[in-house]
N, C-alpha and C. Protein backbone atom coordinates (compact mmCIF):
# COMPACT_ATOMS: atom_id res chain seq x y z
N UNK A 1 0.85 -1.18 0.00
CA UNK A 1 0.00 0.00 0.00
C UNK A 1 0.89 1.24 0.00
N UNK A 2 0.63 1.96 -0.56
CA UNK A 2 1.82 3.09 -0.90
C UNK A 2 0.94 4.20 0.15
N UNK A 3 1.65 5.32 0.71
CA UNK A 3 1.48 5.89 1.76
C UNK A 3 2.29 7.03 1.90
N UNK A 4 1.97 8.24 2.12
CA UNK A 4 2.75 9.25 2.11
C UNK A 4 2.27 10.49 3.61
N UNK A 5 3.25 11.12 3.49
CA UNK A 5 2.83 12.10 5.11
C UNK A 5 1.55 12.85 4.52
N UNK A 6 0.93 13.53 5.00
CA UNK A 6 0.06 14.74 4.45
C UNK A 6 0.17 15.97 5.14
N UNK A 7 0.24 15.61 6.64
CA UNK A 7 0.72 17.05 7.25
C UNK A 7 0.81 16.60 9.09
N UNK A 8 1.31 17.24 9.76
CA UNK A 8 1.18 17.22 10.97
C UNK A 8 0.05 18.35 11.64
N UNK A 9 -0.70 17.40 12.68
CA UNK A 9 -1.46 18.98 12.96
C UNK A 9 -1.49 19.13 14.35
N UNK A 10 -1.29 20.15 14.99
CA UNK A 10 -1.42 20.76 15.83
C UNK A 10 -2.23 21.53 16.50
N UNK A 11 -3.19 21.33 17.63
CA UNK A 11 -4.22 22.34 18.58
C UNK A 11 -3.38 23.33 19.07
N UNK A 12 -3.96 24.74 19.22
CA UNK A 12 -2.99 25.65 19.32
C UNK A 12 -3.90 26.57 20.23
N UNK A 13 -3.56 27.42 21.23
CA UNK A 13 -4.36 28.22 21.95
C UNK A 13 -4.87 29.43 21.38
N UNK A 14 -4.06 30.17 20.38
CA UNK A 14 -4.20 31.41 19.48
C UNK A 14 -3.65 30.73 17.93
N UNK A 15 -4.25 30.50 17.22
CA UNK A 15 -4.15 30.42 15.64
C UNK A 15 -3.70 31.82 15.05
N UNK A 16 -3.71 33.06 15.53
CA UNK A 16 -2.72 33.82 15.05
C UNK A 16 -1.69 34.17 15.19
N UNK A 17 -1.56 34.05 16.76
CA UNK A 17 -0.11 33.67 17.33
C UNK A 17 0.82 32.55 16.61
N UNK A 18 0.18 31.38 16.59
CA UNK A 18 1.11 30.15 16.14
C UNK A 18 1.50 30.49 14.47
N UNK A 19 0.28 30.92 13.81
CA UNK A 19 0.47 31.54 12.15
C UNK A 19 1.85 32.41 12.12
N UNK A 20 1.47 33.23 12.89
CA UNK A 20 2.77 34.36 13.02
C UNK A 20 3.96 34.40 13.24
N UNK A 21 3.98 32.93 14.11
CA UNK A 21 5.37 32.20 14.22
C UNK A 21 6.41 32.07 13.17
N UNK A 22 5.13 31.02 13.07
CA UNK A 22 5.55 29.80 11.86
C UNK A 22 5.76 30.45 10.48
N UNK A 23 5.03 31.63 9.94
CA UNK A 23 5.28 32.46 8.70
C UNK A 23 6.61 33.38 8.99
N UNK A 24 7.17 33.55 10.21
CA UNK A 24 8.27 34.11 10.27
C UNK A 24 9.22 33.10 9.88
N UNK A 25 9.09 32.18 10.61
CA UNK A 25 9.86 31.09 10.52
C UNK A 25 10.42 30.82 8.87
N UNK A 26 9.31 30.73 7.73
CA UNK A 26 9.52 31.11 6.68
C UNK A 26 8.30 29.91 5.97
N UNK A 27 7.45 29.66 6.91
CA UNK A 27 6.44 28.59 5.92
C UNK A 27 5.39 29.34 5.50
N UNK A 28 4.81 29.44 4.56
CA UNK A 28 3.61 29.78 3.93
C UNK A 28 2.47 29.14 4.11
N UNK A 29 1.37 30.13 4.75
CA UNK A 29 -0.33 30.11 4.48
C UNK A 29 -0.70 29.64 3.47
N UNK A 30 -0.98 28.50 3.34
CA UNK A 30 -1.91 28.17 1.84
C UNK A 30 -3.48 28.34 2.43
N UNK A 31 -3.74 28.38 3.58
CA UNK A 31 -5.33 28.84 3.68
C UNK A 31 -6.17 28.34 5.45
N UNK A 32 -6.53 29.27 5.50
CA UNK A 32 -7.40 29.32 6.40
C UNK A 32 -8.84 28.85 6.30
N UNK A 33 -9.76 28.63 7.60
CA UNK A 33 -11.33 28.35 7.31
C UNK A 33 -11.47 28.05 8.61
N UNK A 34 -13.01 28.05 8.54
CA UNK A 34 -13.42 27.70 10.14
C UNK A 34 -14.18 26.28 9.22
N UNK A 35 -14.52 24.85 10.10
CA UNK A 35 -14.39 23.69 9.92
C UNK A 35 -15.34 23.41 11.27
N UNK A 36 -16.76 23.30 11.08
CA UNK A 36 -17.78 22.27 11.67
C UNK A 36 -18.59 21.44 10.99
N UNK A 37 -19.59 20.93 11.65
CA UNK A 37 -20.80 20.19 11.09
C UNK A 37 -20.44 19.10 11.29
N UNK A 38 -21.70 18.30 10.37
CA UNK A 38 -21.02 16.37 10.55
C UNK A 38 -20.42 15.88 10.12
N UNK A 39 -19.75 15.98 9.03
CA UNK A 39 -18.43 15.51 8.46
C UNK A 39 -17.36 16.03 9.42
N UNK A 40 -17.02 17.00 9.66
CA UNK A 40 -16.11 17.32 11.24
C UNK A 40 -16.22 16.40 12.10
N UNK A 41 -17.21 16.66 12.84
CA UNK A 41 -17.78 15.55 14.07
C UNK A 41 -17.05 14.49 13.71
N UNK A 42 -17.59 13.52 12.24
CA UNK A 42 -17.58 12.19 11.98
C UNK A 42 -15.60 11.89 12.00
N UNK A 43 -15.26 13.26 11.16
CA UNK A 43 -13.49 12.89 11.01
C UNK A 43 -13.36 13.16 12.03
N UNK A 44 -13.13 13.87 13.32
CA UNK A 44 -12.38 14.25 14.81
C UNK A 44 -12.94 13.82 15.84
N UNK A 45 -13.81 12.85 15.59
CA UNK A 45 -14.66 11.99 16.43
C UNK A 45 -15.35 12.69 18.19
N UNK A 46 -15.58 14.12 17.63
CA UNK A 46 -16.20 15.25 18.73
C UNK A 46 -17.33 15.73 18.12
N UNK A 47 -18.04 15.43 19.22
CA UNK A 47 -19.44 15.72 18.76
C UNK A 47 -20.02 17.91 19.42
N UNK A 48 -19.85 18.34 18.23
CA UNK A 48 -20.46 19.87 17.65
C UNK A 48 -18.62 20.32 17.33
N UNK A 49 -17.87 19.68 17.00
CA UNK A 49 -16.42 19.91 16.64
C UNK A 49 -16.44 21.24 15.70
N UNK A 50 -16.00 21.99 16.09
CA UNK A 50 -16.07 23.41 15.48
C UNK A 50 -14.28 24.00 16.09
N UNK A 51 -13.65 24.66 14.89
CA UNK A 51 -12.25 24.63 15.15
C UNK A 51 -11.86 25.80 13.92
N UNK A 52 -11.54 26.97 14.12
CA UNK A 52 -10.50 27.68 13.20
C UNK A 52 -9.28 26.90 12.82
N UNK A 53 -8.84 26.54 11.26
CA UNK A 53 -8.00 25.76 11.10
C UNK A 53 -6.93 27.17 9.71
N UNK A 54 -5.81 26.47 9.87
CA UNK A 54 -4.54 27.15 8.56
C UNK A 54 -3.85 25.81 8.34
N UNK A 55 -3.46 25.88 7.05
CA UNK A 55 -2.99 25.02 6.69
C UNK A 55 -1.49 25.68 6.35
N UNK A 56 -0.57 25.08 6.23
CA UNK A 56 1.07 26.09 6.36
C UNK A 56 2.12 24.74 5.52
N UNK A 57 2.80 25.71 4.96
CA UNK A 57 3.78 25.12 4.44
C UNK A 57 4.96 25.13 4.32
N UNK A 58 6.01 24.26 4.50
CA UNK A 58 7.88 24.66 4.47
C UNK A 58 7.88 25.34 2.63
N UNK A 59 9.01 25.91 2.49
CA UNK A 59 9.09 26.77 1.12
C UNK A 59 9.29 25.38 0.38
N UNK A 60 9.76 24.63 0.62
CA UNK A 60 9.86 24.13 -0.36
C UNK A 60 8.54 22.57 -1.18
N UNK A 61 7.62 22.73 0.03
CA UNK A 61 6.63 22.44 -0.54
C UNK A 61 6.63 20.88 -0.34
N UNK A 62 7.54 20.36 0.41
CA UNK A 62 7.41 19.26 0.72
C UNK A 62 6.57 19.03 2.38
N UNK A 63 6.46 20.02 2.98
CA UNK A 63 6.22 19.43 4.70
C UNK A 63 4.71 20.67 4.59
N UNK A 64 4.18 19.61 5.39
CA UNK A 64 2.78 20.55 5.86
C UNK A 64 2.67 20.56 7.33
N UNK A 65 1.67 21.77 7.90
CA UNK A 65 2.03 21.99 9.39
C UNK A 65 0.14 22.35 9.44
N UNK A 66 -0.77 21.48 9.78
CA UNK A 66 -1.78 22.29 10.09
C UNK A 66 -2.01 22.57 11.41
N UNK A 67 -2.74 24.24 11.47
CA UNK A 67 -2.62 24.20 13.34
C UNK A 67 -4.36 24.75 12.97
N UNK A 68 -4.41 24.66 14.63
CA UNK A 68 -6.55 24.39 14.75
C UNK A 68 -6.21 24.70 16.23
N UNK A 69 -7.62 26.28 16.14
CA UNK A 69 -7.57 26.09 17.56
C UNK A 69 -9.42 26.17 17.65
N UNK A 70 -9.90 25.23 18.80
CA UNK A 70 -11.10 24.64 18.91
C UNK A 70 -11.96 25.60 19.89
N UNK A 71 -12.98 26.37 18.61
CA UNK A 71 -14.29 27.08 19.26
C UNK A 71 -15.22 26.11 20.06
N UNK A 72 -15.62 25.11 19.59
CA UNK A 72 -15.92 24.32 20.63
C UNK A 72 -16.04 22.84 20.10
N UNK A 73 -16.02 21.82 21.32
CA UNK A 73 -16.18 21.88 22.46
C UNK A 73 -14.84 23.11 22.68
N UNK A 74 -14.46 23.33 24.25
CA UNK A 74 -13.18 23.77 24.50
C UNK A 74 -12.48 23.24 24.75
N UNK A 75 -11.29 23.98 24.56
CA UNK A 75 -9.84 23.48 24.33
C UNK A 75 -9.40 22.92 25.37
N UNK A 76 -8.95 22.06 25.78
CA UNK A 76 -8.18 21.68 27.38
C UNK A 76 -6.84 22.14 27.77
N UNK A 77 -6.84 22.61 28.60
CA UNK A 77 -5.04 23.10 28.69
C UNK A 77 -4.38 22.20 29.12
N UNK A 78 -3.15 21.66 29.04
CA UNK A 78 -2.49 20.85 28.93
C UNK A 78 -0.82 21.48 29.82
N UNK A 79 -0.52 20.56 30.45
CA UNK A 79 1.23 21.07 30.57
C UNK A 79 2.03 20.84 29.58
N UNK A 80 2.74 21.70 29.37
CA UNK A 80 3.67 21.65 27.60
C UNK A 80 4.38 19.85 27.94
N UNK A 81 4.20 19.65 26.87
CA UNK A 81 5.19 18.09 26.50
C UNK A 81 6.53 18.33 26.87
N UNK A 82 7.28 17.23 27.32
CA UNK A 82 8.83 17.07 28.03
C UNK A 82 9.23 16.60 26.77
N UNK A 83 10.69 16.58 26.66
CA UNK A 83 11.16 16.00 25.50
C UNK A 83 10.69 14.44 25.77
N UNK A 84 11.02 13.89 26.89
CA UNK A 84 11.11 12.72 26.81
C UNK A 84 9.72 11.76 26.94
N UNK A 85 8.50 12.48 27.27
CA UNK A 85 7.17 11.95 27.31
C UNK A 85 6.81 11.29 26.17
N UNK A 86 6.12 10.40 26.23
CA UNK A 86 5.68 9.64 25.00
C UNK A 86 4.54 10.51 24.90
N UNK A 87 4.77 10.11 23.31
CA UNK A 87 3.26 11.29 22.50
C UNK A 87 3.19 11.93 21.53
N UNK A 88 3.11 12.93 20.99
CA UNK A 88 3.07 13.37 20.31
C UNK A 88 4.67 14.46 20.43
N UNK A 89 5.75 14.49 20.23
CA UNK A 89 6.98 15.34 20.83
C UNK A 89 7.39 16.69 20.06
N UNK A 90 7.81 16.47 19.01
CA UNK A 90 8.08 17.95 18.79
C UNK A 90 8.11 18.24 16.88
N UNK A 91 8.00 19.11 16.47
CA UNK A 91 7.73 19.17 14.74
C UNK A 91 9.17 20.18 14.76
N UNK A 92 9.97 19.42 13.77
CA UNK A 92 11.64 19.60 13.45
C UNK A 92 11.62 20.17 12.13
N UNK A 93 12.41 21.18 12.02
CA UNK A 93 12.73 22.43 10.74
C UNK A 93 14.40 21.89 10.62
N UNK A 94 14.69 22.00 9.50
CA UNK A 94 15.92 22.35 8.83
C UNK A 94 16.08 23.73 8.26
N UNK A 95 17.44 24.08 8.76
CA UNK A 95 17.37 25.56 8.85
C UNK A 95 18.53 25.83 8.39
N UNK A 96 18.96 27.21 7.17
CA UNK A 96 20.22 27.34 6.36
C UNK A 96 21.05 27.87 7.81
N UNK A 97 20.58 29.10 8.60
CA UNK A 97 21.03 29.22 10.09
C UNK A 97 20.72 29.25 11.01
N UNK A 98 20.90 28.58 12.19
CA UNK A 98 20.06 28.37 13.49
C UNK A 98 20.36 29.53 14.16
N UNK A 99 21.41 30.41 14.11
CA UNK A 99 21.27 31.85 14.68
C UNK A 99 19.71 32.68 14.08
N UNK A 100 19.58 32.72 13.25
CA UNK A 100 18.75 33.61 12.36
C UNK A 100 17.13 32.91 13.01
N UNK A 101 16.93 31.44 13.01
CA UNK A 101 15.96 31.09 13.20
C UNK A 101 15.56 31.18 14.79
N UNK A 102 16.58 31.16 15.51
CA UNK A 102 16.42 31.85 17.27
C UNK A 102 16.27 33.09 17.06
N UNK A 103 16.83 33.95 16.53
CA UNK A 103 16.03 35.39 16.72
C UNK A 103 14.94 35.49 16.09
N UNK A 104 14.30 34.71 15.17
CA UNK A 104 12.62 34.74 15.04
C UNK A 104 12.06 34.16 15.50
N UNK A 105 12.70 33.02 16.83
CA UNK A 105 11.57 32.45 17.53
C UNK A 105 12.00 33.69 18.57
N UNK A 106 12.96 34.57 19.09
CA UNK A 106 13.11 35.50 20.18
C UNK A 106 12.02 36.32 19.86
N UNK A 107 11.72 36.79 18.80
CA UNK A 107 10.75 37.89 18.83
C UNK A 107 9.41 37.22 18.83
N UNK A 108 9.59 36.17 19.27
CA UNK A 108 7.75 35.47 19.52
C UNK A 108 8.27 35.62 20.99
N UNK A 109 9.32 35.12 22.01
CA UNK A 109 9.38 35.22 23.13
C UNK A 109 9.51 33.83 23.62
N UNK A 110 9.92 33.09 22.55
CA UNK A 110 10.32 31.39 22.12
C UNK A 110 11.70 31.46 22.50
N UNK A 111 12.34 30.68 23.40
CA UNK A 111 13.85 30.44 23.44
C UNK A 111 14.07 29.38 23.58
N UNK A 112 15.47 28.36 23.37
CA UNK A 112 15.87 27.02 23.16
C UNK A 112 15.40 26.77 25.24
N UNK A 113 15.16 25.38 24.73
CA UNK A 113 15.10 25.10 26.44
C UNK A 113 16.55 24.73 26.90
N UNK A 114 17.55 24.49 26.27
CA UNK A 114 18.72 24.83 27.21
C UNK A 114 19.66 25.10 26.56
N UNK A 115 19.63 25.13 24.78
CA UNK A 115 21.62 25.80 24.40
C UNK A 115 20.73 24.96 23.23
N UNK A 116 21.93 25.82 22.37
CA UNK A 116 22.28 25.24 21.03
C UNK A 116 23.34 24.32 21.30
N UNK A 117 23.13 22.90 20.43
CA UNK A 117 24.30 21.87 20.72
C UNK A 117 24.98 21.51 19.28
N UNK A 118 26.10 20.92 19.24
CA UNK A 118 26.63 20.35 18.07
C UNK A 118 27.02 18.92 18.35
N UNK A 119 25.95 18.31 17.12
CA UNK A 119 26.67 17.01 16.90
C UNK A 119 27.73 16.97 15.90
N UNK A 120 28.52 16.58 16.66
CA UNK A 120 29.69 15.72 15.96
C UNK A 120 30.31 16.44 14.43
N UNK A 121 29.69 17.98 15.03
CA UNK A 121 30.27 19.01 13.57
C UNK A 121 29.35 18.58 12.40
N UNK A 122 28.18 18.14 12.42
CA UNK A 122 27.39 17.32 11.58
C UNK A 122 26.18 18.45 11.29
N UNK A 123 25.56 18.43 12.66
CA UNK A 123 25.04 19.69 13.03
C UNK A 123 24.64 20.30 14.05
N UNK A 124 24.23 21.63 14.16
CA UNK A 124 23.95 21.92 15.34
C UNK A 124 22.22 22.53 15.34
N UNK A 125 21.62 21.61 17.15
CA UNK A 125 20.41 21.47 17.25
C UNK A 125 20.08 22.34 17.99
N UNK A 126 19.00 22.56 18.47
CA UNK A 126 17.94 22.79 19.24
C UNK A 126 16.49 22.91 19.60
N UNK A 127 15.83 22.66 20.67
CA UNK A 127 14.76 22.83 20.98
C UNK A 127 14.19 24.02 21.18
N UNK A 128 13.16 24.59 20.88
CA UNK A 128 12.76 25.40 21.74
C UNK A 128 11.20 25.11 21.86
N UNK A 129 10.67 26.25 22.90
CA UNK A 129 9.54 25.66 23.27
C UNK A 129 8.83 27.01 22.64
N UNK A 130 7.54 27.01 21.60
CA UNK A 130 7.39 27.50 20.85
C UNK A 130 5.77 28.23 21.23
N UNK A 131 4.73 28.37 20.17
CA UNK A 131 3.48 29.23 21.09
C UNK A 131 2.95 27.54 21.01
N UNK A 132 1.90 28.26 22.49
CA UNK A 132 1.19 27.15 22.79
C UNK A 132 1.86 25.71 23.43
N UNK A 133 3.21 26.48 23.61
CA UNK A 133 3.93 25.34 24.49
C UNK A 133 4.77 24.26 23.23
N UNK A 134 4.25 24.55 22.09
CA UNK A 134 5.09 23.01 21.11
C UNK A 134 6.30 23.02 20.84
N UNK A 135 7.10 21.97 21.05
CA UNK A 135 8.25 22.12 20.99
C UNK A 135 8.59 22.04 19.22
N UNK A 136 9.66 23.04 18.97
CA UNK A 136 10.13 23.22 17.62
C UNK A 136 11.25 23.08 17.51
N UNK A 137 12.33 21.93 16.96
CA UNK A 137 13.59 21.69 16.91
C UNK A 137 14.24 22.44 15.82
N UNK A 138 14.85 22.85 15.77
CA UNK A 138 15.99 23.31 14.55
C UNK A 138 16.83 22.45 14.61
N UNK A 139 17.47 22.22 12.98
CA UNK A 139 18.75 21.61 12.82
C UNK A 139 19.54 22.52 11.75
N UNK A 140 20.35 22.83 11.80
CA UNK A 140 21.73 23.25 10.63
C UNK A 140 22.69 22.23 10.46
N UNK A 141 22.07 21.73 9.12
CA UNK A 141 23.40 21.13 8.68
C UNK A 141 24.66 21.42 8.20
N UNK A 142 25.41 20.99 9.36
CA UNK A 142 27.04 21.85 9.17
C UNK A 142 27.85 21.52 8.19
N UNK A 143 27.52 20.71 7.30
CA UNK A 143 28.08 19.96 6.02
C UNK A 143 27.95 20.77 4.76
N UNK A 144 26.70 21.10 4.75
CA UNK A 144 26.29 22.21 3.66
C UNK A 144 27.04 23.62 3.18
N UNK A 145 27.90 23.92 4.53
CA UNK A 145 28.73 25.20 4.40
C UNK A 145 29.63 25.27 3.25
């Protein structure tokens, strides 16, 4: 059976906050909508499922990012995910510089949860903890230079 990604999606507390991020970041809006009724219900298995949704994209058109934040029912707040919790963990960017991509998560008010690291001169990572608590990894591949 042949099988391919379609997108990752994400519940988000502010959908313009997380948009605003992530378009800094450098992915593109392919589209917004608000998303109820019974075909909702039937796909998200919530009954009166009503949710502002964007659909977002890396430039190069391979990775999708949808984020949804839920008019109702309501949203549950949650404690942000640990790296190491099983679950759902963190949505990872490749990045030409990981300096450049920390100062556009700084001006969201996003910082790495503890340092930029280098593997093995291969590349250098990090986490940070992003809106709505999701963790967003960067990588620079140090090979590419």
């Amino acid at each position: 059976m042949p099988i391919s990604l379609e997108n990752v999606g994400i519940a988000v507390d502010s959908l313009d906050a997380a948009v605003a991020f992530f378009t800094d970041l450098g992915l593109t809006v392919l589209g917004r909508d608000e998303v109820s009724g019974e075909w909702a219900d039937t796909a998200v298995g919530l009954d009166g499922n009503h949710a502002k949704i964007a659909m977002l994209a890396t430039p190069d058109g391979a990775g999708r990012l949808e984020l949804f934040e839920y008019i109702h029912p309501d949203a549950i707040e949650t404690l942000p995910t640990l790296p190491n919790e099983i679950g759902m963990h963190r949505v990872a960017f490749s990045v030409d510089d990981i300096d450049d991509a920390l100062a556009i998560a700084a001006r969201h008010g996003c910082h790495p949860l503890r340092g930029v690291a280098n593997y093995q001169n291969v590349y250098k990572l990090t986490y940070v903890r992003g809106p709505s608590g999701i963790i967003v990894m960067f990588a620079q591949d140090l090979t590419k230079q």
